[in-house]
PDB file of N, CA and C in Angstrom:
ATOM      1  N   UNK A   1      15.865 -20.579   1.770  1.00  0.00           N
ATOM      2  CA  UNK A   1      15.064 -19.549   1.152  1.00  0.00           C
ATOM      3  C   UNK A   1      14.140 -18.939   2.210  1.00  0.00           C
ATOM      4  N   UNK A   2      14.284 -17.678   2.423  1.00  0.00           N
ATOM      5  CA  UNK A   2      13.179 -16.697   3.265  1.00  0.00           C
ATOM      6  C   UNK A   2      12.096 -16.498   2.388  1.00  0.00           C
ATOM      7  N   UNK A   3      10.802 -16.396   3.251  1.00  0.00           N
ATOM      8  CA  UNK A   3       9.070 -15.860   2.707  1.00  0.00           C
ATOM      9  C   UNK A   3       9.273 -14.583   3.224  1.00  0.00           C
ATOM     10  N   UNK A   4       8.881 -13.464   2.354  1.00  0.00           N
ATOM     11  CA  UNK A   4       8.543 -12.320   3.295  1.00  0.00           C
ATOM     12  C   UNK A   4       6.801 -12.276   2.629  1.00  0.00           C
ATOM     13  N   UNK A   5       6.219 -12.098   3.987  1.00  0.00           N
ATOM     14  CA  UNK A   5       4.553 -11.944   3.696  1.00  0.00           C
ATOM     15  C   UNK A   5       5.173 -10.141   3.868  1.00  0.00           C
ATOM     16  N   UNK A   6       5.043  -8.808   2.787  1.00  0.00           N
ATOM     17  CA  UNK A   6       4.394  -7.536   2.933  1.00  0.00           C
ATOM     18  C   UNK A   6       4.027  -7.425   3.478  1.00  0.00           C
ATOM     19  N   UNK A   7       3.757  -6.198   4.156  1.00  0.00           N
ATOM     20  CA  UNK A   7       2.626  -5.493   5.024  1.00  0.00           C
ATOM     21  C   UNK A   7       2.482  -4.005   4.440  1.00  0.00           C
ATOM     22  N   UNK A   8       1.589  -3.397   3.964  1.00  0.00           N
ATOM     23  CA  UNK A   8       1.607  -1.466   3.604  1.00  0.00           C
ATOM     24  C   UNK A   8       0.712  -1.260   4.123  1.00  0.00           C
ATOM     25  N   UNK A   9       0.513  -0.463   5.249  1.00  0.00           N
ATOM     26  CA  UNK A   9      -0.698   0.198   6.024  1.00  0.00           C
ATOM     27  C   UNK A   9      -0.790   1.563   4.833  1.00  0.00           C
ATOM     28  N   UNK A  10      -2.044   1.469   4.854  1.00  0.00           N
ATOM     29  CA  UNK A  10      -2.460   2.551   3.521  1.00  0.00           C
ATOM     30  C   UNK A  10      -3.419   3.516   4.565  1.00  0.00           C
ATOM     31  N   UNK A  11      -3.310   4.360   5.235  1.00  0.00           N
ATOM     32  CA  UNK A  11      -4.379   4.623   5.947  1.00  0.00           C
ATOM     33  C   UNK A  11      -4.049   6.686   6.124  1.00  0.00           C
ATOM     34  N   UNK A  12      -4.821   6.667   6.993  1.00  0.00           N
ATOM     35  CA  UNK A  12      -4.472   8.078   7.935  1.00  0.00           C
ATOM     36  C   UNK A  12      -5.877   9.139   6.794  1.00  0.00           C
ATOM     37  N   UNK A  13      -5.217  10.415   8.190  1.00  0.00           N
ATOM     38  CA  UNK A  13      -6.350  11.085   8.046  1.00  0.00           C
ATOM     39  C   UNK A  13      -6.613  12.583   7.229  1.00  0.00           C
ATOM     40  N   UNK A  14      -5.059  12.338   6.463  1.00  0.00           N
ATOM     41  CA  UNK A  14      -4.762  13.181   5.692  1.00  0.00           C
ATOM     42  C   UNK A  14      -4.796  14.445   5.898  1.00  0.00           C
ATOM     43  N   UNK A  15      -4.567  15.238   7.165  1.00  0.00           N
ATOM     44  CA  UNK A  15      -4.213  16.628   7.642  1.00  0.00           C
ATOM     45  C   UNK A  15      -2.732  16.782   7.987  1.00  0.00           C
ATOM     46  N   UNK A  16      -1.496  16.275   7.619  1.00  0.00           N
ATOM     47  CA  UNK A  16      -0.267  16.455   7.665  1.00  0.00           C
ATOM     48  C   UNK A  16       0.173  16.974   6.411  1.00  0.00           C
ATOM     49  N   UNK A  17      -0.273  16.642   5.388  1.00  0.00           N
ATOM     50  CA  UNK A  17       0.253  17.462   4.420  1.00  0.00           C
ATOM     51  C   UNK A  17      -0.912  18.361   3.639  1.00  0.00           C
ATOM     52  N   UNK A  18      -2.066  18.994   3.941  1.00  0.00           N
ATOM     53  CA  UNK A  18      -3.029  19.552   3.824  1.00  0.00           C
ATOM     54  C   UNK A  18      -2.209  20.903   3.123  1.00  0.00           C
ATOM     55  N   UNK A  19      -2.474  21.054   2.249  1.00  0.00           N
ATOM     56  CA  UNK A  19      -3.831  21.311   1.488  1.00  0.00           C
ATOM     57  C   UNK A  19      -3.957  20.082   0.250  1.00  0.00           C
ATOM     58  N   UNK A  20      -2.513  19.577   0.109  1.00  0.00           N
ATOM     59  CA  UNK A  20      -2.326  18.592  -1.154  1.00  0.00           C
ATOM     60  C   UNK A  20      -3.166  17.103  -0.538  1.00  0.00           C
ATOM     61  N   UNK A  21      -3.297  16.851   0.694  1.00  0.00           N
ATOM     62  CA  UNK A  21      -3.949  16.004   1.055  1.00  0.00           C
ATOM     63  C   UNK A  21      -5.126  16.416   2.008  1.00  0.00           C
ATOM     64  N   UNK A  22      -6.026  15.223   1.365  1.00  0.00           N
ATOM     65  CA  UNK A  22      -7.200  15.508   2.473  1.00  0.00           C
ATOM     66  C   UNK A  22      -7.753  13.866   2.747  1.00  0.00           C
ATOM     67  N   UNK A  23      -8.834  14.278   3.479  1.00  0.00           N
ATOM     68  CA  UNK A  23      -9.157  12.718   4.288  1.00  0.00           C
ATOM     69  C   UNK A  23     -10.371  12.056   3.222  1.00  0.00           C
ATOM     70  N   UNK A  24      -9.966  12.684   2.266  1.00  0.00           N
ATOM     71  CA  UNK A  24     -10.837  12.098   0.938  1.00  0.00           C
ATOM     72  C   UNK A  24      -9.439  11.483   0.357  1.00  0.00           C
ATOM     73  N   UNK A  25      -8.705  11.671   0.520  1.00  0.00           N
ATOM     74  CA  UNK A  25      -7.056  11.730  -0.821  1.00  0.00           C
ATOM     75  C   UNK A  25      -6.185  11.992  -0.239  1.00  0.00           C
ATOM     76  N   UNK A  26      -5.600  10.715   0.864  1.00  0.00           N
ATOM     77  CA  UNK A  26      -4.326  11.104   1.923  1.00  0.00           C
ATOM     78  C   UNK A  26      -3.131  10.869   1.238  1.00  0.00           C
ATOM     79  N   UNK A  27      -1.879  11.428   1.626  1.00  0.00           N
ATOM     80  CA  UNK A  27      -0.817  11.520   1.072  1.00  0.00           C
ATOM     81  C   UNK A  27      -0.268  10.873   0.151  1.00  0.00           C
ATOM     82  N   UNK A  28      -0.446   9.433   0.606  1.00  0.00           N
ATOM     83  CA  UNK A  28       0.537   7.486   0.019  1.00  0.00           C
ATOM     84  C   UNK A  28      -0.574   7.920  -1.291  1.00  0.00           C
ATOM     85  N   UNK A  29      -1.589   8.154  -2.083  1.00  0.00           N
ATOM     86  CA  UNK A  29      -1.913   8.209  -2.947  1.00  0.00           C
ATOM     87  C   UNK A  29      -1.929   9.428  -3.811  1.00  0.00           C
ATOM     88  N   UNK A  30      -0.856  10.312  -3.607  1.00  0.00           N
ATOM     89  CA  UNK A  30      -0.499  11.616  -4.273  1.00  0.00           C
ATOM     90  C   UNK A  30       0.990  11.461  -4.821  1.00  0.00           C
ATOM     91  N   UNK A  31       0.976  11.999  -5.806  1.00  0.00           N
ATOM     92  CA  UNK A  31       2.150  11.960  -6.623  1.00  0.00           C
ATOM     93  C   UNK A  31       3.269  12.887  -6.119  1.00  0.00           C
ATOM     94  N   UNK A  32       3.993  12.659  -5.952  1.00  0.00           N
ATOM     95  CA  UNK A  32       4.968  13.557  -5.186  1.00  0.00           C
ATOM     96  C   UNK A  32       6.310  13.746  -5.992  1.00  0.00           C
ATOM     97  N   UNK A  33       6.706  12.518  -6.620  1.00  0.00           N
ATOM     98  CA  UNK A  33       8.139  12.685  -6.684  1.00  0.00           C
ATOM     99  C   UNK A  33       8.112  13.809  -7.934  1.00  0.00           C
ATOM    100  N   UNK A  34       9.398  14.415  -8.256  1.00  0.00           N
ATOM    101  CA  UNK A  34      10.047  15.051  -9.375  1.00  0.00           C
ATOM    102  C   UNK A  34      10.254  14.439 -10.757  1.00  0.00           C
ATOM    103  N   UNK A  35      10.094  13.362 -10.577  1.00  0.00           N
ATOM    104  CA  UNK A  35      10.697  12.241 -11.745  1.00  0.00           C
ATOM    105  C   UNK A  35       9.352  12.038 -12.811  1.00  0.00           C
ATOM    106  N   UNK A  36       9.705  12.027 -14.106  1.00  0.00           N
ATOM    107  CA  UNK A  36       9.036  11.258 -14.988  1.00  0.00           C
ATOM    108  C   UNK A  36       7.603  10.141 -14.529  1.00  0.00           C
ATOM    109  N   UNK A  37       8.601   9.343 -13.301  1.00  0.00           N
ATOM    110  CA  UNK A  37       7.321   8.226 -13.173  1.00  0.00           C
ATOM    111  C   UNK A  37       6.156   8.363 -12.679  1.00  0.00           C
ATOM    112  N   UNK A  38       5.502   9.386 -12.237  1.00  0.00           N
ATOM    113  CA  UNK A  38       4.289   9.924 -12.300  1.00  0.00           C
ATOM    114  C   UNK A  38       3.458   8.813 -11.313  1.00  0.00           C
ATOM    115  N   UNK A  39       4.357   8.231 -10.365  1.00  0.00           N
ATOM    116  CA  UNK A  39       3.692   7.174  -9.419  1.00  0.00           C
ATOM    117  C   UNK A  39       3.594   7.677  -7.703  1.00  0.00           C
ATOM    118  N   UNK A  40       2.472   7.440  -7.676  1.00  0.00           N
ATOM    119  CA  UNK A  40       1.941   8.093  -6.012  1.00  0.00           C
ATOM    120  C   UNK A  40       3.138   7.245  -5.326  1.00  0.00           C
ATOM    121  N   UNK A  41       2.926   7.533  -3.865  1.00  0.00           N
ATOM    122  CA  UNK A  41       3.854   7.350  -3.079  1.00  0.00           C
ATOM    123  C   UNK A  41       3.458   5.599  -2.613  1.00  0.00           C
ATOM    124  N   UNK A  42       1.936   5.074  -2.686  1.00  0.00           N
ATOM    125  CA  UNK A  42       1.588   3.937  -2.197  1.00  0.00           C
ATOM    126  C   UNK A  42       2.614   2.990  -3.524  1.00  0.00           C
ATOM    127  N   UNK A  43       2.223   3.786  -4.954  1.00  0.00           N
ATOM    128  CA  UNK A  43       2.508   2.755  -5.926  1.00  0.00           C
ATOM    129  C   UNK A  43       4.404   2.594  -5.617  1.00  0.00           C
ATOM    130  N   UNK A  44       4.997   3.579  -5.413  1.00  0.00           N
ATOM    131  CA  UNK A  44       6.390   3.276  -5.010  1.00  0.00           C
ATOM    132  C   UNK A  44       7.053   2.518  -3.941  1.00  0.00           C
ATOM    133  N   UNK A  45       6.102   2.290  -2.907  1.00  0.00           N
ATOM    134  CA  UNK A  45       6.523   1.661  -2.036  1.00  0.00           C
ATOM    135  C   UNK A  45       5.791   0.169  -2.263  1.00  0.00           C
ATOM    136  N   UNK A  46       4.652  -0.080  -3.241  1.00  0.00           N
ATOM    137  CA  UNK A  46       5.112  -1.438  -3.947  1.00  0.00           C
ATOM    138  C   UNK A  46       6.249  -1.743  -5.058  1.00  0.00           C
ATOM    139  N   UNK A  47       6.661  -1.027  -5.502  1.00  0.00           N
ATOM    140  CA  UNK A  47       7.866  -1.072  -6.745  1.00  0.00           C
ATOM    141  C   UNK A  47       8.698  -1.435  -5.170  1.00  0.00           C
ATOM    142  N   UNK A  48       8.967  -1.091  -4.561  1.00  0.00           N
ATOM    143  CA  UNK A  48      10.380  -0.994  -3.666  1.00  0.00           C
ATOM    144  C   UNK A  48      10.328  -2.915  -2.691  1.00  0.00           C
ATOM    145  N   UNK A  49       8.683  -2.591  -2.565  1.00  0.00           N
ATOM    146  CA  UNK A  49       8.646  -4.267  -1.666  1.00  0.00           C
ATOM    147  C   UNK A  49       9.020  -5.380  -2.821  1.00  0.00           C
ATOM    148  N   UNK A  50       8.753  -5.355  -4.202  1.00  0.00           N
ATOM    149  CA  UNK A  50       8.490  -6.708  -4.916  1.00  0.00           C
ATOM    150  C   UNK A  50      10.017  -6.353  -5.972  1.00  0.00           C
ATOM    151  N   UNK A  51      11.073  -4.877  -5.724  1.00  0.00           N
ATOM    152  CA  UNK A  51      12.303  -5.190  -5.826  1.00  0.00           C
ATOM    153  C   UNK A  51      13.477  -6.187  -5.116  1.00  0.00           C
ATOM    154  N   UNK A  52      12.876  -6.690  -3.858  1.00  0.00           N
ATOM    155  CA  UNK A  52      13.235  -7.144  -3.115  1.00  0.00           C
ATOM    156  C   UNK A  52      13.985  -8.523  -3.451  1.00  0.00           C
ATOM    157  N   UNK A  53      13.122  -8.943  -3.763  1.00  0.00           N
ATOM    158  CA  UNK A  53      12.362 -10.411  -4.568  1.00  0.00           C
ATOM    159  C   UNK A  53      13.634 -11.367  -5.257  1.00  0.00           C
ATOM    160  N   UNK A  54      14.168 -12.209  -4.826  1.00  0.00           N
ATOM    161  CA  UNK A  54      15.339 -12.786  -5.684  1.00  0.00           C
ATOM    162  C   UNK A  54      15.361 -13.998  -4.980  1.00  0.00           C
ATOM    163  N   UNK A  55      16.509 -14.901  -5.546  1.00  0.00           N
ATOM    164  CA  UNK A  55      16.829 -16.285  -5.064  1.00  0.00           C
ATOM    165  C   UNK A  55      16.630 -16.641  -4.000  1.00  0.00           C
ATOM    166  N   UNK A  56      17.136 -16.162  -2.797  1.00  0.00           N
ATOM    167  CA  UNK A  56      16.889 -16.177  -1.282  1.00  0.00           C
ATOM    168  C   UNK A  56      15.663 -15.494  -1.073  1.00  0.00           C
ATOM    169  N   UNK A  57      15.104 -14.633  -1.668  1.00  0.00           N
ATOM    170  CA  UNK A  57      13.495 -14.284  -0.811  1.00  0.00           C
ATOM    171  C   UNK A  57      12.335 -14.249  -1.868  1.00  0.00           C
ATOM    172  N   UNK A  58      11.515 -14.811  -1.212  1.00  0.00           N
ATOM    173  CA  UNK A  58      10.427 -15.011  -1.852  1.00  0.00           C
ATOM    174  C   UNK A  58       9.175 -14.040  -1.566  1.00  0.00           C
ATOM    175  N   UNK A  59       8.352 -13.689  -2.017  1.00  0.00           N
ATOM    176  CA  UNK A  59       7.096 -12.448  -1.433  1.00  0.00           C
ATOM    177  C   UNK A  59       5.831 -13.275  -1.485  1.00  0.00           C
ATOM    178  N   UNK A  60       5.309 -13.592  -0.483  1.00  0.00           N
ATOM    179  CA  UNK A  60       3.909 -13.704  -0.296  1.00  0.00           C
ATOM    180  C   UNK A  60       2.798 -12.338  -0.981  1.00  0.00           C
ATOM    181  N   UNK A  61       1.723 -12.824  -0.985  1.00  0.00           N
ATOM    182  CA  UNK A  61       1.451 -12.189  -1.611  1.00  0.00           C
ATOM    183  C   UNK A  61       0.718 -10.453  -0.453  1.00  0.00           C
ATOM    184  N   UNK A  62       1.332  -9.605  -0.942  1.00  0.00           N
ATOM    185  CA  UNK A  62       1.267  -8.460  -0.217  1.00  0.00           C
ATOM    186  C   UNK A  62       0.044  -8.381   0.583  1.00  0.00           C
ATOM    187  N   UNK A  63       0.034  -7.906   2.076  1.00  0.00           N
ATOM    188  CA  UNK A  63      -1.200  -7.408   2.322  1.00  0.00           C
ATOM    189  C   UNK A  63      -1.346  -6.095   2.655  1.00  0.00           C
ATOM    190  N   UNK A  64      -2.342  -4.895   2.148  1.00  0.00           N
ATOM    191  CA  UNK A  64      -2.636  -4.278   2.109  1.00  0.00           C
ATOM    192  C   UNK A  64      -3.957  -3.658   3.345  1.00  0.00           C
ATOM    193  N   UNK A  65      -3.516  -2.843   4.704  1.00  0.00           N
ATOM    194  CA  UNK A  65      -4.392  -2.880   5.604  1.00  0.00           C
ATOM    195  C   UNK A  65      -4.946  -0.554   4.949  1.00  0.00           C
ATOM    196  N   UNK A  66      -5.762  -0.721   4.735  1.00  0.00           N
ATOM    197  CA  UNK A  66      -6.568   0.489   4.226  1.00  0.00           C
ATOM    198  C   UNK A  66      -7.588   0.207   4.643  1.00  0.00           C
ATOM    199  N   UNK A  67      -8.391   1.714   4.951  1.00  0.00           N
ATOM    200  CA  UNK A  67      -9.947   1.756   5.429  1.00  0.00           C
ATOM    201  C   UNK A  67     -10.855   1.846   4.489  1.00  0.00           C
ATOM    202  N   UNK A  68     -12.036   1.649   5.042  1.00  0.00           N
ATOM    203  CA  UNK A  68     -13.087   1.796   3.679  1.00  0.00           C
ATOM    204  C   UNK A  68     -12.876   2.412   2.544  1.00  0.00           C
ATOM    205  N   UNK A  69     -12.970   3.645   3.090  1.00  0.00           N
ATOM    206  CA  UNK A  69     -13.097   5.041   2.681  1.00  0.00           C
ATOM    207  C   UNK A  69     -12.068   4.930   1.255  1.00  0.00           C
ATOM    208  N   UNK A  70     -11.085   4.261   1.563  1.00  0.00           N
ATOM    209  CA  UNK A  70     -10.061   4.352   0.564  1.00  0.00           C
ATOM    210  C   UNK A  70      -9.454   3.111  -0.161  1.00  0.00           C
ATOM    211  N   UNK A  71     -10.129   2.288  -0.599  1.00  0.00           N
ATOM    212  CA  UNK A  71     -10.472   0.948  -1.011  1.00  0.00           C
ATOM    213  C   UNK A  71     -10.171   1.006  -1.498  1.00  0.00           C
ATOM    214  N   UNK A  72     -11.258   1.602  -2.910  1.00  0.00           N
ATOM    215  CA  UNK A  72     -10.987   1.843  -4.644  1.00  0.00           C
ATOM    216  C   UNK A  72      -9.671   2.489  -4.930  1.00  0.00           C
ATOM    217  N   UNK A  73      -9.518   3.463  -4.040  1.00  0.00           N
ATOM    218  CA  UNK A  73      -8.236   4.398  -4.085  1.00  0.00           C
ATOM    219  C   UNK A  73      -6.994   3.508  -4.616  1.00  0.00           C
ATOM    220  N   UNK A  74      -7.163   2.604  -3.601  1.00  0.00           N
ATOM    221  CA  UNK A  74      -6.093   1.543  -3.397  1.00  0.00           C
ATOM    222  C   UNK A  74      -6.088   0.548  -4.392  1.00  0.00           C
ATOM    223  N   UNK A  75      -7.322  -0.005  -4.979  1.00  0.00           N
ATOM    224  CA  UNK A  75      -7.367  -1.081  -6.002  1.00  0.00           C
ATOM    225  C   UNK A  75      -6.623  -0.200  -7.698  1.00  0.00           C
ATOM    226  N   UNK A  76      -7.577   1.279  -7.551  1.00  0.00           N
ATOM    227  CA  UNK A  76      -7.016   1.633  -8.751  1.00  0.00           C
ATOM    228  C   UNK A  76      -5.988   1.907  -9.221  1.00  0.00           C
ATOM    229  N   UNK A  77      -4.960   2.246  -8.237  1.00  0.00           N
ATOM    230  CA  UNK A  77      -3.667   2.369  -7.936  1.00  0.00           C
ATOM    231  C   UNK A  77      -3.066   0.862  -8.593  1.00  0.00           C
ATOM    232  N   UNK A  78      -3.066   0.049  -7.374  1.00  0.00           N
ATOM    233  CA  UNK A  78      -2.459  -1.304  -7.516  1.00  0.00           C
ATOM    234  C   UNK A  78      -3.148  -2.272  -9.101  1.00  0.00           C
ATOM    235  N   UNK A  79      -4.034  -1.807  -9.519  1.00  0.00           N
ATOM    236  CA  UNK A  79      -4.559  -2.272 -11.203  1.00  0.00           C
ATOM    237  C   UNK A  79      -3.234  -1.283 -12.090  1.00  0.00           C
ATOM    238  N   UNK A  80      -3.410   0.084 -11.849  1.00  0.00           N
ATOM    239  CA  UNK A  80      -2.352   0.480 -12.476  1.00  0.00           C
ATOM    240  C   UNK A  80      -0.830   0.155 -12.424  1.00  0.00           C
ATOM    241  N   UNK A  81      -0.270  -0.903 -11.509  1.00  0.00           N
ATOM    242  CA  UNK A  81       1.212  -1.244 -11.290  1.00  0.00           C
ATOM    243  C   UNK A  81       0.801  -2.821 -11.966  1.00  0.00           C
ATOM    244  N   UNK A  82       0.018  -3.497 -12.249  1.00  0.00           N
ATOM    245  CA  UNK A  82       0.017  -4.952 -12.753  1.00  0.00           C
ATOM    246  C   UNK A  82       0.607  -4.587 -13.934  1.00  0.00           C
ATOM    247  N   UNK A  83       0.575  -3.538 -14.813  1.00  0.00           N
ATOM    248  CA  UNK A  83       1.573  -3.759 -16.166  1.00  0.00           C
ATOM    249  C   UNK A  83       2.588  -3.926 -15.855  1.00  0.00           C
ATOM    250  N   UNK A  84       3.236  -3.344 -15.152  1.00  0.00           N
ATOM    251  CA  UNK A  84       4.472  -3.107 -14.584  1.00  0.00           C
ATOM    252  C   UNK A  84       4.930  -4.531 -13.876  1.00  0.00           C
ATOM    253  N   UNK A  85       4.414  -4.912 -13.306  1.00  0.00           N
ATOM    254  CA  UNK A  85       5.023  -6.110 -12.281  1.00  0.00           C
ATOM    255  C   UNK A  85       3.794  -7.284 -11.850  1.00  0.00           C
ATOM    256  N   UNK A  86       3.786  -7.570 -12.785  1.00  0.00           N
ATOM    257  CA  UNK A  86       3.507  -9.013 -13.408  1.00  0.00           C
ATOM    258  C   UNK A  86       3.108  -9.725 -12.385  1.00  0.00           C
ATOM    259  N   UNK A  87       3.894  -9.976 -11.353  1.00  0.00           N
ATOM    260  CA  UNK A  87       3.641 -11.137 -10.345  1.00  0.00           C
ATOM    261  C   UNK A  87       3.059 -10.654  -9.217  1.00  0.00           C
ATOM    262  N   UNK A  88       2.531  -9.365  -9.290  1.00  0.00           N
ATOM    263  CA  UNK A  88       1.862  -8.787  -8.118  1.00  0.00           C
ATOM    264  C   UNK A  88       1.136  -9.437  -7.617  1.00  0.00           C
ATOM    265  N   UNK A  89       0.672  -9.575  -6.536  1.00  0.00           N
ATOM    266  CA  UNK A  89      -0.764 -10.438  -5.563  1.00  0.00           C
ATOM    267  C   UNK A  89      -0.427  -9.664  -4.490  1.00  0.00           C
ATOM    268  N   UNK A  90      -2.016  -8.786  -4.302  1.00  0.00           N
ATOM    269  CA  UNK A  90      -2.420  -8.089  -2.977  1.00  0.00           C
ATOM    270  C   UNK A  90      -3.803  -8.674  -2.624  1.00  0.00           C
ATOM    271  N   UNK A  91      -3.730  -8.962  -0.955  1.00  0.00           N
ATOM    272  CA  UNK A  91      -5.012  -8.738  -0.770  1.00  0.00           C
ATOM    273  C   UNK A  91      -5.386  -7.273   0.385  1.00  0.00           C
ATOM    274  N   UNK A  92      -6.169  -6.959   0.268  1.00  0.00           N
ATOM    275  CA  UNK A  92      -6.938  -5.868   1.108  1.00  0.00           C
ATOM    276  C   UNK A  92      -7.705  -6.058   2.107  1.00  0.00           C
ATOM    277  N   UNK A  93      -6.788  -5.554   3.406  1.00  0.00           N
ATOM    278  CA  UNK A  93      -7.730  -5.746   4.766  1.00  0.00           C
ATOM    279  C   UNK A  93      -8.617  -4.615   5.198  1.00  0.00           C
ATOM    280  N   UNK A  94      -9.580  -4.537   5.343  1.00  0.00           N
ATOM    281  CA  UNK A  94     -10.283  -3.056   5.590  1.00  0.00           C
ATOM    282  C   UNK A  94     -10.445  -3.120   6.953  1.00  0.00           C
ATOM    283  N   UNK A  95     -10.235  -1.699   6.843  1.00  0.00           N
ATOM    284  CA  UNK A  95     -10.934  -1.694   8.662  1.00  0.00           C
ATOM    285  C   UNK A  95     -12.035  -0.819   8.448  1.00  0.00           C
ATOM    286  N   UNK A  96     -13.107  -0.703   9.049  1.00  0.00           N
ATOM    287  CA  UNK A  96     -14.390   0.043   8.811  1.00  0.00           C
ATOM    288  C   UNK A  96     -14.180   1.767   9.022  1.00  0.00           C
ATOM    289  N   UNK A  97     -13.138   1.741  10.043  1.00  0.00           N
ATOM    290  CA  UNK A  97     -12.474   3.274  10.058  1.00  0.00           C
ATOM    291  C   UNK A  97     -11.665   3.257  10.608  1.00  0.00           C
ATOM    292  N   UNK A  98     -10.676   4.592  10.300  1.00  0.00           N
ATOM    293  CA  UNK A  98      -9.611   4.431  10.896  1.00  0.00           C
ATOM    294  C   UNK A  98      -8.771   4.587  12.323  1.00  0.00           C
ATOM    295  N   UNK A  99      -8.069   3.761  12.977  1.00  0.00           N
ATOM    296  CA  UNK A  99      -7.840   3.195  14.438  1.00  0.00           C
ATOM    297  C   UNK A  99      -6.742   4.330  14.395  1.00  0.00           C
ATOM    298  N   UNK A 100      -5.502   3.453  14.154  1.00  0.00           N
ATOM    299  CA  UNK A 100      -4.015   4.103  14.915  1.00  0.00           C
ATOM    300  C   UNK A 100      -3.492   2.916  14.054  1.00  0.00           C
ATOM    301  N   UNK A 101      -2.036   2.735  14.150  1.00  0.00           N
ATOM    302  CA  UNK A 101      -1.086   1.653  13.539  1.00  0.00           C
ATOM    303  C   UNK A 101      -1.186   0.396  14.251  1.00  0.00           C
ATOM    304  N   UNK A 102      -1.150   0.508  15.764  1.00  0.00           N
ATOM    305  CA  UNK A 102      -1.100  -0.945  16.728  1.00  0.00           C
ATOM    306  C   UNK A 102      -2.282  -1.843  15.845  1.00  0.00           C
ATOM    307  N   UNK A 103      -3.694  -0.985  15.886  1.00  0.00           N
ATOM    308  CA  UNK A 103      -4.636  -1.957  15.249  1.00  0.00           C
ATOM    309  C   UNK A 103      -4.521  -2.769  14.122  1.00  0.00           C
ATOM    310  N   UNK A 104      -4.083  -1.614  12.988  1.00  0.00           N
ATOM    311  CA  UNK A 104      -3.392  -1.949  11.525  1.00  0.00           C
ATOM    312  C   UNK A 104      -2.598  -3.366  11.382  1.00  0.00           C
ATOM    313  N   UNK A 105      -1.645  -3.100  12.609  1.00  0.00           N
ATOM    314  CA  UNK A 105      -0.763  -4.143  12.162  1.00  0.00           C
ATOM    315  C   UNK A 105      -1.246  -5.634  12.962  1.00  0.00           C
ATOM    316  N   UNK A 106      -1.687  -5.543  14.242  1.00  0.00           N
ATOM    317  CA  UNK A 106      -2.545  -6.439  14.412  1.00  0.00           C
ATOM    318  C   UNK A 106      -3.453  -7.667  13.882  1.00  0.00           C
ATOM    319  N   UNK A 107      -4.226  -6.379  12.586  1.00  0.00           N
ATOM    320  CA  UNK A 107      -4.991  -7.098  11.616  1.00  0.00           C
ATOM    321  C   UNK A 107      -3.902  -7.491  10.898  1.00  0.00           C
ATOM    322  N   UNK A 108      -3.259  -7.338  10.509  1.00  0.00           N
ATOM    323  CA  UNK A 108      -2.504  -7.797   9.099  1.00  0.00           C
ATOM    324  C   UNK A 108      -1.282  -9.029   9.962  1.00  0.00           C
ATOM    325  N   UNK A 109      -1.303  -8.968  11.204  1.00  0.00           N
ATOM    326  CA  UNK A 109      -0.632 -10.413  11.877  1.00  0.00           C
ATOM    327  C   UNK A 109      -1.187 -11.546  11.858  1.00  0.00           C
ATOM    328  N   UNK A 110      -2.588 -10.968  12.047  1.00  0.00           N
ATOM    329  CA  UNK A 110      -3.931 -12.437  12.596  1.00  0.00           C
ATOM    330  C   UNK A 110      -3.762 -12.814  10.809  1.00  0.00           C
ATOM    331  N   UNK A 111      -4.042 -11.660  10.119  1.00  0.00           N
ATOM    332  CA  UNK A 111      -3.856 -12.585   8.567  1.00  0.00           C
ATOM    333  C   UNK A 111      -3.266 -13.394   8.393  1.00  0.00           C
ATOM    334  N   UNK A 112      -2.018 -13.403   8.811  1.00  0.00           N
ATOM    335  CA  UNK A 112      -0.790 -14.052   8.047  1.00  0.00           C
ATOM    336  C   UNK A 112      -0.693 -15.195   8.979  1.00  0.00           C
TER     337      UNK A 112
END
């Protein structure tokens, strides 16, 4: 049996898809798709990590590397997918602001 410990860097500075994003409300928390499910892009790419999930792999419990700024963003999001998927467990690494990815993932190595 494989562990996969998650990793979702939740971050950035939200001028790539501007005007729909800003550095108040970056992209991974905007609703994008066409479909019915009315789920931002962060909440889909937890549906996609904890589909994973079967006999041979097991999920630690996700870690989540987001900056201050976008904390709540992130909790209210991930409160809204616990109906949905039951066995969720995230924790949240903050960084006080935002670096680049090398840092991101860094932190979320020393975690694990």
């Amino acid at each position: 049996m494989n562990q996969v410990l998650p990793v979702v860097l939740c971050g950035g500075s939200g001028t790539r898809l501007w005007p729909l994003s800003r550095s108040s409300f970056p992209k991974q928390f905007l609703v994008l798709s066409g479909d019915d499910s009315q789920k931002s892009l962060f909440q889909e790419a937890l549906e996609r990590i904890h589909s994973i999930a079967n006999e041979e792999i097991t999920l630690g419990s996700t870690v989540i590397v987001t900056n201050e700024e976008h904390r709540f963003l992130a909790l209210d999001q991930l409160r809204e997918l616990k109906n949905e998927l039951k066995n969720i467990e995230a924790t949240l690494l903050l960084e006080p602001s935002g670096r680049n990815t090398a840092p991101a993932i860094t932190l979320a190595a020393l975690y694990a």
